[in-house]
C-alpha atoms as a PDB file:
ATOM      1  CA  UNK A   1       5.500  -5.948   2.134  1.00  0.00           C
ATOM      2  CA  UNK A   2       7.015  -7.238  -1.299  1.00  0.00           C
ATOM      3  CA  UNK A   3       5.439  -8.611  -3.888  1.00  0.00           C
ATOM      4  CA  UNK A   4       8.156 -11.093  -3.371  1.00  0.00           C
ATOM      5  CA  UNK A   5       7.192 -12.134  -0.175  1.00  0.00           C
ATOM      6  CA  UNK A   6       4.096 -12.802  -0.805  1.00  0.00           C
ATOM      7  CA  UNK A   7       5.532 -15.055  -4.038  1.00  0.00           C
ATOM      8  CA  UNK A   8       7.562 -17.199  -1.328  1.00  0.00           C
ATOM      9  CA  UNK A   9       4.794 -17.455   1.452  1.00  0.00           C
ATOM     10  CA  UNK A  10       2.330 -19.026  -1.986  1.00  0.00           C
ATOM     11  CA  UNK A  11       5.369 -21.256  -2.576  1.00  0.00           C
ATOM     12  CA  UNK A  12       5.788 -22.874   0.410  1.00  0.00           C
ATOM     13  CA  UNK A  13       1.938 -22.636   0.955  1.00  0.00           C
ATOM     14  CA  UNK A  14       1.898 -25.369  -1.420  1.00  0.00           C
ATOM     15  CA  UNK A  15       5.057 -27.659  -1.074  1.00  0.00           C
ATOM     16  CA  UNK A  16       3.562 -27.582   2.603  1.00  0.00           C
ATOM     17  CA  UNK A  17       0.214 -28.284   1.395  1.00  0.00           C
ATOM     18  CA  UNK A  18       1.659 -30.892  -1.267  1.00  0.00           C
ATOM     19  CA  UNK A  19       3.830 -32.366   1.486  1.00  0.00           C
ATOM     20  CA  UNK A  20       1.016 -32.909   3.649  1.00  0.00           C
ATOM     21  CA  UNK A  21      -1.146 -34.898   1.191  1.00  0.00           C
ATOM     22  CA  UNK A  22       1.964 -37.308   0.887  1.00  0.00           C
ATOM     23  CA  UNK A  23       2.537 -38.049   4.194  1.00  0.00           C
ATOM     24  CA  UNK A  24      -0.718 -37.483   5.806  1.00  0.00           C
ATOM     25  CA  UNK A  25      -2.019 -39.947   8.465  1.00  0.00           C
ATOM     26  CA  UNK A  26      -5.494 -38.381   8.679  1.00  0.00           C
ATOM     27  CA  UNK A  27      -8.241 -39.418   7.041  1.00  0.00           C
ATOM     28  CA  UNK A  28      -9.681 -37.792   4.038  1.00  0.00           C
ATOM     29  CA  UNK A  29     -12.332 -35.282   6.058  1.00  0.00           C
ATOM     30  CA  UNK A  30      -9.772 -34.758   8.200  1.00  0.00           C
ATOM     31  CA  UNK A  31      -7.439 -33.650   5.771  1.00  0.00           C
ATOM     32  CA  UNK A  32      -9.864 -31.969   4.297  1.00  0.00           C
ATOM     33  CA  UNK A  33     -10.450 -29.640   7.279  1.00  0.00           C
ATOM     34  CA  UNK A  34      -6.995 -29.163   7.856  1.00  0.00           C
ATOM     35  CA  UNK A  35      -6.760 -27.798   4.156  1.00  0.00           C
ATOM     36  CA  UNK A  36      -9.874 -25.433   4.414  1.00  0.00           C
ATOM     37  CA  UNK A  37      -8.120 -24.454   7.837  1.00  0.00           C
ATOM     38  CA  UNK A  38      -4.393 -23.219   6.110  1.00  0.00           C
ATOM     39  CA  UNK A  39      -6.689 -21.399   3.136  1.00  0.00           C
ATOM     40  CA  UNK A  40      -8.363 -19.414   5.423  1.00  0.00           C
ATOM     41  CA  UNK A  41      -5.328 -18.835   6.982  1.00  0.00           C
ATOM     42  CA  UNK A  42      -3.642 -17.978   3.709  1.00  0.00           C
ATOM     43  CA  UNK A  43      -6.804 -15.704   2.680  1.00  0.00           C
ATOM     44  CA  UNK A  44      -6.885 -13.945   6.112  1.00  0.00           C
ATOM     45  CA  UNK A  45      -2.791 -13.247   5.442  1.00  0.00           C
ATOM     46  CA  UNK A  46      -3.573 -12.051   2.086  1.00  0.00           C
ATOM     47  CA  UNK A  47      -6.129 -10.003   2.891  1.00  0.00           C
ATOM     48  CA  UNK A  48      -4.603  -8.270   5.748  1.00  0.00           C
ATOM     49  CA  UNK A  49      -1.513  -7.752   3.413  1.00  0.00           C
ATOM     50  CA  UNK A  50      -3.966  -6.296   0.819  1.00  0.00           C
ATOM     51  CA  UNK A  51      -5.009  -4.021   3.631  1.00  0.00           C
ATOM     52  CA  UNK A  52      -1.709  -2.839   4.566  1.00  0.00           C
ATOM     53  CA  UNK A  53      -0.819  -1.958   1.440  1.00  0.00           C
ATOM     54  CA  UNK A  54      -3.612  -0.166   0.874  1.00  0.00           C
ATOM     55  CA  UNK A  55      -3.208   1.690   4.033  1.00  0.00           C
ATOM     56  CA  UNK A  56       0.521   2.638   3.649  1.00  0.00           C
ATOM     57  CA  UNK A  57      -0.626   3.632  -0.207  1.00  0.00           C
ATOM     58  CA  UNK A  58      -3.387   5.943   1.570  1.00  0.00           C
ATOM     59  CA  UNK A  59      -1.017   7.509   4.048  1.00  0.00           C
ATOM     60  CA  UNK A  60       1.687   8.247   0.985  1.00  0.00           C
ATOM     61  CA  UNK A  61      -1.314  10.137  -1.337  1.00  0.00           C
ATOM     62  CA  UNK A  62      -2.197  12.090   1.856  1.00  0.00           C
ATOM     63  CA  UNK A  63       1.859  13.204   2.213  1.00  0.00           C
ATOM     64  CA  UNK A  64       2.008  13.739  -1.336  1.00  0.00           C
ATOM     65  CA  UNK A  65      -1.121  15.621  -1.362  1.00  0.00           C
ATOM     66  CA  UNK A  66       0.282  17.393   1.948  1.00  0.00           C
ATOM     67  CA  UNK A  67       3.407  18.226   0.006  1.00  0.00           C
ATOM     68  CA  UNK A  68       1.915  19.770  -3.409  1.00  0.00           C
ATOM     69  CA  UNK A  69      -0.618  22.141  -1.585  1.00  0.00           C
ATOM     70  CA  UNK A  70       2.537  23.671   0.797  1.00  0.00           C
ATOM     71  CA  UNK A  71       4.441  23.924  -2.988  1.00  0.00           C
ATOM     72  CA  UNK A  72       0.838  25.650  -4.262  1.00  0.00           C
ATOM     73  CA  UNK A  73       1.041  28.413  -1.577  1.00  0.00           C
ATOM     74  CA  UNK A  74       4.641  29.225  -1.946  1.00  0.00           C
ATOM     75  CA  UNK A  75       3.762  29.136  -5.876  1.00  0.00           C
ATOM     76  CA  UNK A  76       0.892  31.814  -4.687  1.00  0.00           C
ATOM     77  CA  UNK A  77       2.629  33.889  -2.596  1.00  0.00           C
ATOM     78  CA  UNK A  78       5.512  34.284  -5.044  1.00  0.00           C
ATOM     79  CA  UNK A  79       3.089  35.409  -7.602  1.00  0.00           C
ATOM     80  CA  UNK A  80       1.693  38.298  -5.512  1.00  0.00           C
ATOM     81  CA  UNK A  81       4.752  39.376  -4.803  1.00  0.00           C
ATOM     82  CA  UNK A  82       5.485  39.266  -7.874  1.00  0.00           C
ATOM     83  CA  UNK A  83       2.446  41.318  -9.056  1.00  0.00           C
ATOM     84  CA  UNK A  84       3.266  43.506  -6.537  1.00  0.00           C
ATOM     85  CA  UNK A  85       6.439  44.439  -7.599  1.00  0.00           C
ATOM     86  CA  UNK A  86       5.258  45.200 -11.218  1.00  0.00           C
ATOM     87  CA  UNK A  87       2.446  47.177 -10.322  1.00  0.00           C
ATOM     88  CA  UNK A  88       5.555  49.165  -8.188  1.00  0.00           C
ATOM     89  CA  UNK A  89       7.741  48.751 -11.261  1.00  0.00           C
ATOM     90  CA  UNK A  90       4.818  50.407 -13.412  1.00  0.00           C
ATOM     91  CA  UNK A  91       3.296  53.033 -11.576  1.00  0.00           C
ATOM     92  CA  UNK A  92       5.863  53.757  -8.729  1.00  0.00           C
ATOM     93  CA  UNK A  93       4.584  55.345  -5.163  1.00  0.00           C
ATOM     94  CA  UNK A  94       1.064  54.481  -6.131  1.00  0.00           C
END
């Protein structure tokens, strides 16, 4: 998700929230549950946001760590080979 979704969903969090104040027909404890209600609601989005985010940045370091230790063996074997062929290049049929 984009940081610029989560910009619109806190905008119309509150015109909806300022909206509802205006034209409310509940009472004050009333309205007062129905705004501790939408935060939660808004926390549990956030959060679960937070923790997507956090999992799809997890799942890229794994790939990227993946990725670098495959590069890291090629980058191994090549060097053997390469010492290989020196030690051939040096001191041939040995």
């Amino acid at each position: 998700m984009e940081s610029r979704d989560c910009v619109f969903f806190l905008l119309g969090a509150c015109v909806g929230a300022g909206a509802a104040i205006l034209w409310t027909p509940a009472s004050g404890p009333e309205t007062r549950r129905f705004f501790r209600a939408k935060a939660k609601e808004g926390e549990e989005y956030i959060k679960d946001r937070a923790n997507e985010a956090v999992d799809a940045a997890r799942r890229q370091g794994e790939e990227v760590r993946a990725s670098v230790m495959r590069r890291a063996e090629g980058v191994r074997e090549a060097v053997q080979v390469g010492k290989q062929a020196y030690r051939e290049a040096v001191a041939p049929g040995t």
